[in-house]
Protein backbone atom coordinates (compact mmCIF):
# COMPACT_ATOMS: atom_id res chain seq x y z
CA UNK A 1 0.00 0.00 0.00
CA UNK A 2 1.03 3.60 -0.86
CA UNK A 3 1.31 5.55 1.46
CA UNK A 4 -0.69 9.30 1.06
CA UNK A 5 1.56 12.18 0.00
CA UNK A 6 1.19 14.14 3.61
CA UNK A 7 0.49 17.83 3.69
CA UNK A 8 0.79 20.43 6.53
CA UNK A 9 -1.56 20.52 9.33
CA UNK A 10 -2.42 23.77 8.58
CA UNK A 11 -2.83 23.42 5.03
CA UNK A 12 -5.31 20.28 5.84
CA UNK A 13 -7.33 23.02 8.13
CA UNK A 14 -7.27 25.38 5.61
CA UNK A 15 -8.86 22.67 3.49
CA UNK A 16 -11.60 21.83 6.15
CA UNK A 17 -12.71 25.79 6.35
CA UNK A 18 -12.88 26.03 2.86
CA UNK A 19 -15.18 23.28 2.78
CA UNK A 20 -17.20 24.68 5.93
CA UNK A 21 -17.19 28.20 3.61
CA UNK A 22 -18.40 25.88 1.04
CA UNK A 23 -21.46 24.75 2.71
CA UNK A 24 -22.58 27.95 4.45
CA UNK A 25 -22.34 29.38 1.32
CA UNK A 26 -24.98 26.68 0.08
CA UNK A 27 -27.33 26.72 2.97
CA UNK A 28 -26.86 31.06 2.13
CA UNK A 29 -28.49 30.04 -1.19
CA UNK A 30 -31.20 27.82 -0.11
CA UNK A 31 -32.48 30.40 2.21
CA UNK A 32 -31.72 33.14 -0.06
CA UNK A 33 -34.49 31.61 -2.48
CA UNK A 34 -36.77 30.79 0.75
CA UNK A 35 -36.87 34.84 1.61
CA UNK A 36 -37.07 35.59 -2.36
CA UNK A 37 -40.41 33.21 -2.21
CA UNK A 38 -41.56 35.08 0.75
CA UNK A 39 -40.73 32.37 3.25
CA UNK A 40 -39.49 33.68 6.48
CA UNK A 41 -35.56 33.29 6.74
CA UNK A 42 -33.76 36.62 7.64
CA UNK A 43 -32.92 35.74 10.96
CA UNK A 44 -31.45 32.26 9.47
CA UNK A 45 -29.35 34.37 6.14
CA UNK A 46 -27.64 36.48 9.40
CA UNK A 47 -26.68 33.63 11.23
CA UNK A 48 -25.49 32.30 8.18
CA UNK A 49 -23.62 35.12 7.21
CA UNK A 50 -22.10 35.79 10.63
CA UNK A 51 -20.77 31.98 10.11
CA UNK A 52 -19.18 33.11 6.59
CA UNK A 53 -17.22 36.06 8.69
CA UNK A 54 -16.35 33.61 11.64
CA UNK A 55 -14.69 31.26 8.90
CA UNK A 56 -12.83 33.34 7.08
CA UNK A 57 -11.47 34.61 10.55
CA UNK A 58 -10.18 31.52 10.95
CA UNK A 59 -9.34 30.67 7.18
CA UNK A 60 -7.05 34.38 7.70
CA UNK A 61 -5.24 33.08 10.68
CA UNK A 62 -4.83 29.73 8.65
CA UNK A 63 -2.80 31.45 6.17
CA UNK A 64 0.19 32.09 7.65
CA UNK A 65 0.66 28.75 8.33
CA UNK A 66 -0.25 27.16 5.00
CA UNK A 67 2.58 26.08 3.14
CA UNK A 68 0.89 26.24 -0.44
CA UNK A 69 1.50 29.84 -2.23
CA UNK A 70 -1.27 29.34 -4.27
CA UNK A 71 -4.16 28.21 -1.38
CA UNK A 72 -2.55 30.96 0.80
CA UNK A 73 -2.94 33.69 -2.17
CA UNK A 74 -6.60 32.17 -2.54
CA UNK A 75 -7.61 32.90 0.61
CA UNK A 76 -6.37 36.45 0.84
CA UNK A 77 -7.62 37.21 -2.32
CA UNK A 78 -11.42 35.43 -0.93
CA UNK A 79 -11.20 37.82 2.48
CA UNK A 80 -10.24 40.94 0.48
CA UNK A 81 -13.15 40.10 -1.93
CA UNK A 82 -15.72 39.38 1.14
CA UNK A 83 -14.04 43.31 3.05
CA UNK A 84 -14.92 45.25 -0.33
CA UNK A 85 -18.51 43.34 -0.43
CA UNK A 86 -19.27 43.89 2.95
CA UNK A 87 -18.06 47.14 3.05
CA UNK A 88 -20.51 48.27 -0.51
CA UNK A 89 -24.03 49.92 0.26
CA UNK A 90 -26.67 47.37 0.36
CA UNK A 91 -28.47 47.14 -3.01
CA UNK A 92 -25.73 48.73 -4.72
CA UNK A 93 -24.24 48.17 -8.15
CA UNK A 94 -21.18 48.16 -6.31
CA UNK A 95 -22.39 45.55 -4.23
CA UNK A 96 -23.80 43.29 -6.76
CA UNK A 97 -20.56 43.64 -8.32
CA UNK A 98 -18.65 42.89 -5.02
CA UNK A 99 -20.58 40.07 -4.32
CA UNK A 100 -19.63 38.53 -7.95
CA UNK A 101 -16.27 38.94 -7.11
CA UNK A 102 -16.54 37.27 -3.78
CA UNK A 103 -18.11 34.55 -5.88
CA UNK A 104 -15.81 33.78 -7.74
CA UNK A 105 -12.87 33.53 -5.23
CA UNK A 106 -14.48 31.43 -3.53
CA UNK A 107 -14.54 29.26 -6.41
CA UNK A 108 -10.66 29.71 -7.29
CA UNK A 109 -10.24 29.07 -3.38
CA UNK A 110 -12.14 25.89 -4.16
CA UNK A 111 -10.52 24.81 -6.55
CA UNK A 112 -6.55 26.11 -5.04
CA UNK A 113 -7.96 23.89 -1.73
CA UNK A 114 -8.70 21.09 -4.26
CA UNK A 115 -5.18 21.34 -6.00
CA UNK A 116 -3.41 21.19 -3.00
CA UNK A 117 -4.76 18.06 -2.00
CA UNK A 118 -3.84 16.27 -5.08
């Protein structure tokens, strides 16, 4: 048997947030379209999003440690993306654009978490 190429502990954490960030951002989503059908779920997308800023807290402290450039530039680039959303008026063009940003790093942060563990 083979034995597994082994990676950093902090580059395995760094893996398990980005999942985490992965499925809040999912359960965002689902709720997202419960409020747009006029279902109840504000105090559920706060919580939610409060969860988002909690993990990438902890994804931010994670980089320092991570031994991968490329997952460590991810994840800077993903919390500079979320600052400049959060920071946009609400309803903004300048937040819809922030938010497509923030989109798509987490996708490249995704897919850097993804390349690391190969």
């Amino acid at each position: 048997m083979a034995l597994a190429a082994l990676i950093p502990l902090a580059d395995h954490r760094a893996r398990r947030l980005v999942e985490r960030l992965l499925e809040i951002q999912g359960e965002i989503d689902h709720a997202a379209r419960q409020l747009l059908s006029g279902r109840r779920a504000e105090a559920r997308l706060e919580d939610l999003l409060d969860d988002i800023d909690r993990t990438l807290v902890d994804l931010a402290r994670t980089a320092r440690h991570v031994d991968s450039p490329a997952l460590r530039e991810a994840i800077d680039a993903t919390c500079r993306a979320h600052a400049r959303w959060s920071c946009a008026r609400l309803g903004s063009e300048e937040e819809r654009s922030a938010a497509a940003v923030y989109l798509e790093s987490v996708d490249a942060l995704a897919k850097a978490a993804e390349r690391r563990r190969a």
